[in-house]
C-alpha atoms as a PDB file:
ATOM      1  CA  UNK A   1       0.000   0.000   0.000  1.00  0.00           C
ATOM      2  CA  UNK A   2       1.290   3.339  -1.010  1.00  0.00           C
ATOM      3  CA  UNK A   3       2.333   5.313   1.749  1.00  0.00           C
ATOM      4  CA  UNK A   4       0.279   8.416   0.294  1.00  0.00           C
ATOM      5  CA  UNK A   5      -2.848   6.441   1.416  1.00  0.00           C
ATOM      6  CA  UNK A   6      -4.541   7.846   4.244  1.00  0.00           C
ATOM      7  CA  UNK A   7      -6.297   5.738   6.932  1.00  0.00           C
ATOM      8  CA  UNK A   8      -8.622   7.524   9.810  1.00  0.00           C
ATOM      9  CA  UNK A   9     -10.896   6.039  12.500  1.00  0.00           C
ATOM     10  CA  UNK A  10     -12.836   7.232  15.288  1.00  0.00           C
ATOM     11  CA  UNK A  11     -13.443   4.783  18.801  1.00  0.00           C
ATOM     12  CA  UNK A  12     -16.873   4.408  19.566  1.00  0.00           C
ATOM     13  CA  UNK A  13     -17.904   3.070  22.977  1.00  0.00           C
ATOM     14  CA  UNK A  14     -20.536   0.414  23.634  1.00  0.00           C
ATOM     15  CA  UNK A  15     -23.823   1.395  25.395  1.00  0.00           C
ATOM     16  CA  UNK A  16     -23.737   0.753  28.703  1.00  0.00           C
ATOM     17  CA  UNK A  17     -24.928  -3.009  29.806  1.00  0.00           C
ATOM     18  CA  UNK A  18     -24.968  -3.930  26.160  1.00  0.00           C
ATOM     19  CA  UNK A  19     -21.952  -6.003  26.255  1.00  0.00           C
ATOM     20  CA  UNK A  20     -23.670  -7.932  22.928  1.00  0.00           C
ATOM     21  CA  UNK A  21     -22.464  -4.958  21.270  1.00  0.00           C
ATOM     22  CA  UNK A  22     -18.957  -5.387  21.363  1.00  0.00           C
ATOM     23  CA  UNK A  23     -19.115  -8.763  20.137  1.00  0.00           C
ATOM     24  CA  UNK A  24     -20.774  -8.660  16.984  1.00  0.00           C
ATOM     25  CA  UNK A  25     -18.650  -5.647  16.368  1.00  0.00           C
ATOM     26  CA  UNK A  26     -15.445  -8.037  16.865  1.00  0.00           C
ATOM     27  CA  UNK A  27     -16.865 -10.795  14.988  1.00  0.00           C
ATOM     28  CA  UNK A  28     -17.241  -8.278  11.905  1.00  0.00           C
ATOM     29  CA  UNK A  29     -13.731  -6.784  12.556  1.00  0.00           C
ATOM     30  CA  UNK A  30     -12.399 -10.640  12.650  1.00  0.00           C
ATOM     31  CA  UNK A  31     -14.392 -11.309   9.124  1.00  0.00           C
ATOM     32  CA  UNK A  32     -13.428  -8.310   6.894  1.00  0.00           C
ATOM     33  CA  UNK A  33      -9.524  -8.558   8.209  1.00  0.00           C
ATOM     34  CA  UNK A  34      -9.457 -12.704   7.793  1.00  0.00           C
ATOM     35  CA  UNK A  35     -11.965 -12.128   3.952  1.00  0.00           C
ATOM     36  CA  UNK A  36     -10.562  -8.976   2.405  1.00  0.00           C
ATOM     37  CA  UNK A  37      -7.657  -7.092   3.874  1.00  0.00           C
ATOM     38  CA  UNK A  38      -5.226  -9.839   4.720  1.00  0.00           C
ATOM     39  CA  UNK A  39      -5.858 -11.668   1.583  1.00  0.00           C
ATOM     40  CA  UNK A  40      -5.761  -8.681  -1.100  1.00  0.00           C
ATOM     41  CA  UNK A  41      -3.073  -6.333  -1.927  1.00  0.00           C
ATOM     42  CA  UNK A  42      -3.538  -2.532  -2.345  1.00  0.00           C
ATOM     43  CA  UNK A  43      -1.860  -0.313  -5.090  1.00  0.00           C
ATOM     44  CA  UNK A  44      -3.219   2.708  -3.731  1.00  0.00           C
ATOM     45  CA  UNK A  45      -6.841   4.572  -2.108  1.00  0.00           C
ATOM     46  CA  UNK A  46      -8.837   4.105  -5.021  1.00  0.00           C
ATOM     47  CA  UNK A  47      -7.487   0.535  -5.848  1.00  0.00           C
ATOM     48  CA  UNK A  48      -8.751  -0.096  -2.326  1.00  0.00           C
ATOM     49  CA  UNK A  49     -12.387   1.223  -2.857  1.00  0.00           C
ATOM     50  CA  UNK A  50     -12.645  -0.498  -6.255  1.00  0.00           C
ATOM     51  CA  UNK A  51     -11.667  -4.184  -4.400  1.00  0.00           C
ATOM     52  CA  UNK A  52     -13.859  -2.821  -1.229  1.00  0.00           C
ATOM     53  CA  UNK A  53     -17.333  -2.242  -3.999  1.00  0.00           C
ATOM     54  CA  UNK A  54     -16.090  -5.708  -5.608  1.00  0.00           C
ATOM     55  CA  UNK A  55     -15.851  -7.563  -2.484  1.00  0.00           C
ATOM     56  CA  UNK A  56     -19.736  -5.830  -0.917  1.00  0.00           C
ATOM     57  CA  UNK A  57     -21.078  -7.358  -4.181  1.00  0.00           C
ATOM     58  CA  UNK A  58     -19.395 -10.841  -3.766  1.00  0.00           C
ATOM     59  CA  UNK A  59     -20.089 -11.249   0.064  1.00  0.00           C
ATOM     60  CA  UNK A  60     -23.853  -9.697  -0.285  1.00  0.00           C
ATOM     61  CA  UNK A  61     -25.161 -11.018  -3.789  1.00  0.00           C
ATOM     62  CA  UNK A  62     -23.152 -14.075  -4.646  1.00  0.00           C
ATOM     63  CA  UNK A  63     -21.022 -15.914  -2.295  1.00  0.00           C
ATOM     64  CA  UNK A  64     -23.447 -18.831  -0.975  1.00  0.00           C
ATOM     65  CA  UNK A  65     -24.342 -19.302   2.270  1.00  0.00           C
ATOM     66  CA  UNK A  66     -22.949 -22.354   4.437  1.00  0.00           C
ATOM     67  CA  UNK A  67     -25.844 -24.611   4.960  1.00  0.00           C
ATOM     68  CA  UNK A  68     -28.724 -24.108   2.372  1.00  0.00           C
ATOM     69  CA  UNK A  69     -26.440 -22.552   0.030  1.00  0.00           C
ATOM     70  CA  UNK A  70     -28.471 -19.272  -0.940  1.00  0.00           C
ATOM     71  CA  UNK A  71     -26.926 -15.962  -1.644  1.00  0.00           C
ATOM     72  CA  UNK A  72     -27.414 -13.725   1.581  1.00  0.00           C
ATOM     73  CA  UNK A  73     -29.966 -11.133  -0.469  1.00  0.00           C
ATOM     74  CA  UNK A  74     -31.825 -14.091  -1.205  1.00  0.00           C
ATOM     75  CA  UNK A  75     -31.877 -16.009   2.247  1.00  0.00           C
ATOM     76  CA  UNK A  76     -35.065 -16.481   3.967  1.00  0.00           C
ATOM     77  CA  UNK A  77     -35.449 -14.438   7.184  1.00  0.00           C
ATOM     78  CA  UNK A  78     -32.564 -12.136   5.944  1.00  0.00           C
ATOM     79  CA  UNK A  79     -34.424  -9.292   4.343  1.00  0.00           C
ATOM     80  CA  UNK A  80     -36.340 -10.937   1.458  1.00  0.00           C
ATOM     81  CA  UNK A  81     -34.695  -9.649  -1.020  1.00  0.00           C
ATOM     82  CA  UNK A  82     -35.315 -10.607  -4.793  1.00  0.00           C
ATOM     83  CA  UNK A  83     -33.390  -9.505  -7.991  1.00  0.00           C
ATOM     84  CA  UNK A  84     -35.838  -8.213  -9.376  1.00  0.00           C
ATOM     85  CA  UNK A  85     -34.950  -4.544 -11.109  1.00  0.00           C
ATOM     86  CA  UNK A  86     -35.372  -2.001  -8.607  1.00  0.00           C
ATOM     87  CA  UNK A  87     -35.436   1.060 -11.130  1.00  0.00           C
ATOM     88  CA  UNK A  88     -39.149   0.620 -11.375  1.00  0.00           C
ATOM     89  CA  UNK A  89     -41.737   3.563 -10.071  1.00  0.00           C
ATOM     90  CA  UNK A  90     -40.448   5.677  -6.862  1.00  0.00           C
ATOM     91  CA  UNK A  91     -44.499   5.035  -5.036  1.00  0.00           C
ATOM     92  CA  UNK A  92     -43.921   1.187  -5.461  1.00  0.00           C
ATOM     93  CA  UNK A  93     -42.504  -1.211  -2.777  1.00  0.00           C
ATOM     94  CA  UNK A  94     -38.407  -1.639  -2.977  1.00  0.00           C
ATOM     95  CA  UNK A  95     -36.231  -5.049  -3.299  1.00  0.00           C
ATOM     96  CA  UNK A  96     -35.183  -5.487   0.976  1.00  0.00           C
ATOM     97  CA  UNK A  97     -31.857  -6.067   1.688  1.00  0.00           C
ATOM     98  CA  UNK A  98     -29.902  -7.027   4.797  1.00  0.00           C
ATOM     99  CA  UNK A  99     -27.819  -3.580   5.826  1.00  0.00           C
ATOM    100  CA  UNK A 100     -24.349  -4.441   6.109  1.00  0.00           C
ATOM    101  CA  UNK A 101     -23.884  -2.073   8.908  1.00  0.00           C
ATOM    102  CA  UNK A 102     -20.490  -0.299  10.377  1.00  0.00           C
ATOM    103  CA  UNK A 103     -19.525   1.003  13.536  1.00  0.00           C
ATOM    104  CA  UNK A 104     -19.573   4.485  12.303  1.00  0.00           C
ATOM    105  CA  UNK A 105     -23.644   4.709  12.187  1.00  0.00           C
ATOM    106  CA  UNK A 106     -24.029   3.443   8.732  1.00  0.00           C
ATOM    107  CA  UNK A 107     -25.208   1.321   6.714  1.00  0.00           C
ATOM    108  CA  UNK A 108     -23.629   0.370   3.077  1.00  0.00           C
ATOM    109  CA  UNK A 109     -25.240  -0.203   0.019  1.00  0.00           C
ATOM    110  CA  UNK A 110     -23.570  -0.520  -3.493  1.00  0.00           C
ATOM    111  CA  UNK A 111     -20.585   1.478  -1.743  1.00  0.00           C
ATOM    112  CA  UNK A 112     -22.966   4.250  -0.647  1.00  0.00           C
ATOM    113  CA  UNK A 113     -22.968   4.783   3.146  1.00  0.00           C
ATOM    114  CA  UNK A 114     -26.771   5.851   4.382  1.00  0.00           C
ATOM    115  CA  UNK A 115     -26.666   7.044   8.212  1.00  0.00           C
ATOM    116  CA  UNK A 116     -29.037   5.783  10.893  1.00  0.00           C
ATOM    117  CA  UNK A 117     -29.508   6.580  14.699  1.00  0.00           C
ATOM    118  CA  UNK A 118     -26.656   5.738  17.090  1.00  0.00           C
ATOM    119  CA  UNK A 119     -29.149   3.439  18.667  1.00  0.00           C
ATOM    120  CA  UNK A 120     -29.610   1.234  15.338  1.00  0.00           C
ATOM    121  CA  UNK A 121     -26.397   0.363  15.431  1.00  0.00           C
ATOM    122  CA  UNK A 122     -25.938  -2.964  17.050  1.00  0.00           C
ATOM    123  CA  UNK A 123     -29.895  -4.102  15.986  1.00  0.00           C
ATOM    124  CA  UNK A 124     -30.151  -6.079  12.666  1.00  0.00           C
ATOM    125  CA  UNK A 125     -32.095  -3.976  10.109  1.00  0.00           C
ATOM    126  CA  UNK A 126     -33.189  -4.310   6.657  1.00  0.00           C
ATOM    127  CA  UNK A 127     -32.726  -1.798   3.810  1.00  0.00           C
ATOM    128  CA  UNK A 128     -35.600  -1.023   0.805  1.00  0.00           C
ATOM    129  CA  UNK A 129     -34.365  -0.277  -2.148  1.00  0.00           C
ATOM    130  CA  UNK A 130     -36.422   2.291  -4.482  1.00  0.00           C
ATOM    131  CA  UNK A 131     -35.609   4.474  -7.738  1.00  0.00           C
ATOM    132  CA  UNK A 132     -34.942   7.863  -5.776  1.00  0.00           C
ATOM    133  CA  UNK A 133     -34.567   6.877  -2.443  1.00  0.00           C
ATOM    134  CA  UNK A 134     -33.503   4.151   0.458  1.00  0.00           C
ATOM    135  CA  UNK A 135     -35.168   3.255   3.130  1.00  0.00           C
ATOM    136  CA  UNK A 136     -33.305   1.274   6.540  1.00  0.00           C
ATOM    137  CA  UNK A 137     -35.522   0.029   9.236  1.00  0.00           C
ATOM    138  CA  UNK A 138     -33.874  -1.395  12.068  1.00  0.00           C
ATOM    139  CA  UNK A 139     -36.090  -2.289  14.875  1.00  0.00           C
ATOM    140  CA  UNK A 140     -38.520   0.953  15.919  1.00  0.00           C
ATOM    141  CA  UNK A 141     -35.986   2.735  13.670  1.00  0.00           C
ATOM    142  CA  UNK A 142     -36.387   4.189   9.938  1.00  0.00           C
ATOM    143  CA  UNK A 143     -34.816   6.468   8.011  1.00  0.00           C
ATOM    144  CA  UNK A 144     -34.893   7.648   5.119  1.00  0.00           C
ATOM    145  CA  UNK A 145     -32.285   8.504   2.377  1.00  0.00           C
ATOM    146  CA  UNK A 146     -32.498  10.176  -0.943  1.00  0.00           C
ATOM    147  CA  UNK A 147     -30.528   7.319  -3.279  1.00  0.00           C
ATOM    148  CA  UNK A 148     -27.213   8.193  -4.452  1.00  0.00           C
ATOM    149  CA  UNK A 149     -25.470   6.719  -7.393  1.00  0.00           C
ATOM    150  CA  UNK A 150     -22.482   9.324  -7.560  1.00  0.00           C
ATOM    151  CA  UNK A 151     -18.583   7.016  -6.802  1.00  0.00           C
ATOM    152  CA  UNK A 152     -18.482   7.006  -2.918  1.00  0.00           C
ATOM    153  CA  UNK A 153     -21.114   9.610  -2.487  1.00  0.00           C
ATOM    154  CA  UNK A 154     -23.570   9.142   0.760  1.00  0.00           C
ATOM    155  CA  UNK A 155     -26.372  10.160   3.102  1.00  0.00           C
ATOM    156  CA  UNK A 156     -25.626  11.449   6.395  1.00  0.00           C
ATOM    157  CA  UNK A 157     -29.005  12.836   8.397  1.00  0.00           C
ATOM    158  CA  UNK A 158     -28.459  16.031  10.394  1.00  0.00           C
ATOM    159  CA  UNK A 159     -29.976  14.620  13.421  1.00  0.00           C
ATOM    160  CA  UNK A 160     -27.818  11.220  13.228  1.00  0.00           C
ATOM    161  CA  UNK A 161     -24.738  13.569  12.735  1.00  0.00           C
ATOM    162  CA  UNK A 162     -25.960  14.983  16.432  1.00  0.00           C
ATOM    163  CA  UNK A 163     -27.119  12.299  17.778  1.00  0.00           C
ATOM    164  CA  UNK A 164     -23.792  10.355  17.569  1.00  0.00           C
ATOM    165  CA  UNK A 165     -21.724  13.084  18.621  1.00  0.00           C
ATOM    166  CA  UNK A 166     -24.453  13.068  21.810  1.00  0.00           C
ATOM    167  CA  UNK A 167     -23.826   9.522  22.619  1.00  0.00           C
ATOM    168  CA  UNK A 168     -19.708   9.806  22.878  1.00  0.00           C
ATOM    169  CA  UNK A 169     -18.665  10.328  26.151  1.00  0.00           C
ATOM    170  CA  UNK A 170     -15.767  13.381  26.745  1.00  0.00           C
ATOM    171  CA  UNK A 171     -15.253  16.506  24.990  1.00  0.00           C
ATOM    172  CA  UNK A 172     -12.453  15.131  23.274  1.00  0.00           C
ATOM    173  CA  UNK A 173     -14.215  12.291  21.891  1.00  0.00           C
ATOM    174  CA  UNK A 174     -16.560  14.382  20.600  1.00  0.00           C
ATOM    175  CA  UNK A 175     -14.205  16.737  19.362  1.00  0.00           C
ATOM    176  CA  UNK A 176     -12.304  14.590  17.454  1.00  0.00           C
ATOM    177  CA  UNK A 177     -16.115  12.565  15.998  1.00  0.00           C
ATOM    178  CA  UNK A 178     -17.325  15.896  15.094  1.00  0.00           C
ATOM    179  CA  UNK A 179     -13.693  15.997  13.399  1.00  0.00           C
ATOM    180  CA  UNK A 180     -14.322  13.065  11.482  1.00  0.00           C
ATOM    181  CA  UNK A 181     -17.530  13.857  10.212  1.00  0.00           C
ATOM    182  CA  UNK A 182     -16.333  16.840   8.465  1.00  0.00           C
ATOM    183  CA  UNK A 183     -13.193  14.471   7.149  1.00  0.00           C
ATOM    184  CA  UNK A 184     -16.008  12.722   5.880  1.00  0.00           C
ATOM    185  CA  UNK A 185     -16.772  15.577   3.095  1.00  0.00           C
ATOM    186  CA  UNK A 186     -13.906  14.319   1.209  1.00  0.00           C
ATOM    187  CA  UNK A 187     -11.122  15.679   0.028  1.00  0.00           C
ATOM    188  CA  UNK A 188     -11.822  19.439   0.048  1.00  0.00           C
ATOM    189  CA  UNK A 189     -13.016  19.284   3.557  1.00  0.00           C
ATOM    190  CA  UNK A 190      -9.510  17.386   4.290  1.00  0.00           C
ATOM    191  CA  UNK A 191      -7.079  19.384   2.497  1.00  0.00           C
ATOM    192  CA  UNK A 192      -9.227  22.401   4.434  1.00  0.00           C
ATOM    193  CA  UNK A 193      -9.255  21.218   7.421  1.00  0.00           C
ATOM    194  CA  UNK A 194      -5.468  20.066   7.820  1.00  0.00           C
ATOM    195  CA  UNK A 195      -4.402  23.871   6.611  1.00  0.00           C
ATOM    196  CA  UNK A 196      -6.222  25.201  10.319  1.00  0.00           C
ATOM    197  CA  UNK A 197      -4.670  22.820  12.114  1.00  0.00           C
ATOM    198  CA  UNK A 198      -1.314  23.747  11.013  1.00  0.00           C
ATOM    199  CA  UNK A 199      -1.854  27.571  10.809  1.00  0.00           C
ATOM    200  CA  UNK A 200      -3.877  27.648  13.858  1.00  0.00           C
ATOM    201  CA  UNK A 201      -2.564  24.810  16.555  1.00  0.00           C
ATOM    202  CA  UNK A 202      -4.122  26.497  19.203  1.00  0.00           C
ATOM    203  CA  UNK A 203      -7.832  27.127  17.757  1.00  0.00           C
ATOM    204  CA  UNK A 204      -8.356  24.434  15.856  1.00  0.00           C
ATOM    205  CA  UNK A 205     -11.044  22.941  18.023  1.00  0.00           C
ATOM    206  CA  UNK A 206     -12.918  26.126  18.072  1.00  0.00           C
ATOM    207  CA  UNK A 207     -12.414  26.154  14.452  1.00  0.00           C
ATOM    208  CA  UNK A 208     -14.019  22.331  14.025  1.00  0.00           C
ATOM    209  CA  UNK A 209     -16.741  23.337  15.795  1.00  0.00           C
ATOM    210  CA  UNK A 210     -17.908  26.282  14.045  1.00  0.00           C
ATOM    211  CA  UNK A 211     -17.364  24.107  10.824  1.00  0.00           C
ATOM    212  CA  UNK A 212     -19.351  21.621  12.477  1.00  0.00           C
ATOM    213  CA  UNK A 213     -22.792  23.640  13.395  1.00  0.00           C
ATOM    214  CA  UNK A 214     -22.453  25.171   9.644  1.00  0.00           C
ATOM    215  CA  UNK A 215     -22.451  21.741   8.657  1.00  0.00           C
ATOM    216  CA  UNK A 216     -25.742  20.854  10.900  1.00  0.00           C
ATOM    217  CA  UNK A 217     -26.802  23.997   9.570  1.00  0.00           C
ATOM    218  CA  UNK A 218     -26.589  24.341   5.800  1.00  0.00           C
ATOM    219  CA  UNK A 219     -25.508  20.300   5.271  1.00  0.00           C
ATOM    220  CA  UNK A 220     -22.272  18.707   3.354  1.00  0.00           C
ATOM    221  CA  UNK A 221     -22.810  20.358  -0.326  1.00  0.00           C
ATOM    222  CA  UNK A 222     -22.890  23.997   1.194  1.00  0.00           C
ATOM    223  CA  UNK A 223     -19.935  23.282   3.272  1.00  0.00           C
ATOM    224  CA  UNK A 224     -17.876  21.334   0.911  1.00  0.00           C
ATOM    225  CA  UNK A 225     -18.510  23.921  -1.844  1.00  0.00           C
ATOM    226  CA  UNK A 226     -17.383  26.898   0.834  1.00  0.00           C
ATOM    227  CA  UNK A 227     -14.294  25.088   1.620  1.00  0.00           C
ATOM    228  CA  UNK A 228     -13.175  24.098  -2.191  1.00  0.00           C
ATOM    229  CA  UNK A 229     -13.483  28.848  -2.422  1.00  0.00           C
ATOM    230  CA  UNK A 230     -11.648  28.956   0.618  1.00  0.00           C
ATOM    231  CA  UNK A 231      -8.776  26.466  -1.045  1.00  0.00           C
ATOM    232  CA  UNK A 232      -8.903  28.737  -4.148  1.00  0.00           C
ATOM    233  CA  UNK A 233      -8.360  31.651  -1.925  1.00  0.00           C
ATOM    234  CA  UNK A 234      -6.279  30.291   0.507  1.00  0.00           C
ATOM    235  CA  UNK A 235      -7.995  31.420   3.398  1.00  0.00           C
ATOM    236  CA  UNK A 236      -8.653  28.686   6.160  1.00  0.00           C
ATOM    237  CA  UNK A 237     -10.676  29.447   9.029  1.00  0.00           C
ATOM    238  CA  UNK A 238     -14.260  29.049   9.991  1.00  0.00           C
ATOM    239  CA  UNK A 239     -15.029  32.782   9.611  1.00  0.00           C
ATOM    240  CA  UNK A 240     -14.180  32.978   6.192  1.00  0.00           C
ATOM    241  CA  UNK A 241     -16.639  30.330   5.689  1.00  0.00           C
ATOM    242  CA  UNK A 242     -19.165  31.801   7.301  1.00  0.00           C
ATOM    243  CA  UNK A 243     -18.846  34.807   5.082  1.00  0.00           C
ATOM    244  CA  UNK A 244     -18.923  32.743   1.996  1.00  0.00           C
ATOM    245  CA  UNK A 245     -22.232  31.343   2.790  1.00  0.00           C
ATOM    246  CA  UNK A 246     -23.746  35.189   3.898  1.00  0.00           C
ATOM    247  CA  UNK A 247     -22.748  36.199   0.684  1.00  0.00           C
ATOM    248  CA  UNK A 248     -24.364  33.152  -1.021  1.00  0.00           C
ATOM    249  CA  UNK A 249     -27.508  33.652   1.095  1.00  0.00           C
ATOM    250  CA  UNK A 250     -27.510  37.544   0.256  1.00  0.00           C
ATOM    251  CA  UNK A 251     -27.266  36.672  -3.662  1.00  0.00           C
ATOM    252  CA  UNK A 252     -29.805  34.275  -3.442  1.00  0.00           C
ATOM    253  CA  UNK A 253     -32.089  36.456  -2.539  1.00  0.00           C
ATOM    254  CA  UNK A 254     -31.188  39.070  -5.002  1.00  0.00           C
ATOM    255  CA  UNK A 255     -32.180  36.697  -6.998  1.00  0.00           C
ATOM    256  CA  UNK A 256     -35.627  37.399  -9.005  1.00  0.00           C
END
């Protein structure tokens, strides 16, 4: 793996007296190191998202169960899903799929990552499928996504965003979550984000949390598109952000 290739992750405690948690977190850990990562080799970041989409596919769709030997969207008690095309009308009822769910609060669907409540996470869920949007029930839980179909592109709610940053313990876990969820903009929001850190060691957390309620606030495409100006302009700092969206907001409603 190229040593350009960057790797982030963000610990996330069990609930208390939920020590089930833990486990089937483990037992996932223990299958995606043993099935993809410590059999495959890596050229680089997007060599290891095209394998990661490949190997969703292969574990979801067409590797056969042990036992009856079904394919897991096809196993009874497991989602019900069919094969069926699922491009038909938006009203109509979607193809159900078991979530393949990750400690982060989401669940993954052709290598689109659709949020759901902090509290979802350890409950198994099932995911519907539609022309324009997806669906994830897990338990009392349901959310609901617009579909995306843009390379690595997903759905994070505002109140999941909150929510999870709510259930971690400490400022500085929450700090460094609310951190990671604006890392989670891409590569704009990374490239932005690393220049306040180095100009401004001291303020940074201030900094990540103003960037963080504009993100609550307007949502990823706002701030993504105010931090890709700010690169152009090379001015880093939450302020300067801010000022970029007034000035959007003010010509918007110029606007006739």
């Amino acid at each position: 793996m190229e040593s350009g290739l960057r790797l982030s992750s963000t610990p996330m405690p069990c609930w208390p007296y939920r020590a089930q948690e833990k486990g089937a977190v483990e037992n996932l850990v223990g299958f995606v190191k043993g099935s993809f990562f410590k059999v495959r080799r890596f050229q680089d970041e997007e060599d290891l998202e095209q394998q990661l989409g490949d190997w969703h596919r292969e574990v979801n769709e067409e590797r056969p169960l042990p036992g009856d030997g079904s394919r897991p969207c096809r196993a009874p008690g497991r989602g019900g899903a069919s094969t069926a095309s699922f491009e038909g009308a938006a009203g109509g009822a979607g193809p159900a799929y078991p979530g393949l769910r990750r400690p982060q609060g989401t669940v993954l669907r052709d290598g689109h990552a659709y949020s759901i409540p902090p509290e979802a996470i350890s409950m198994p869920g099932t995911l519907y499928l539609y022309a324009d949007r997806v669906r994830i029930v897990a338990g009392r839980h349901e959310a609901v996504h617009p579909r995306k179909f843009a390379p690595h592109e997903g759905s994070t709610l505002a109140a999941h965003r909150a929510a999870l940053v709510a259930a971690v313990s400490g400022k500085r876990g929450k700090r460094y979550l609310k951190r990671q969820q604006l890392l989670d903009l891409g590569e704009p929001a990374f490239l932005y984000l690393t220049e306040i850190v180095h100009r401004q060691p001291r303020q940074w957390v201030g900094e990540v949390d103003r960037l963080h309620e504009i993100l609550q606030s307007h949502g990823p495409e706002v701030l993504r598109q105010a931090m890709e100006e700010g690169l152009k302009e090379e001015v880093f700092s939450a302020a300067y952000v801010e000022r970029s969206l007034q000035r959007s907001l003010v010509f918007q409603e110029a606007m006739p």
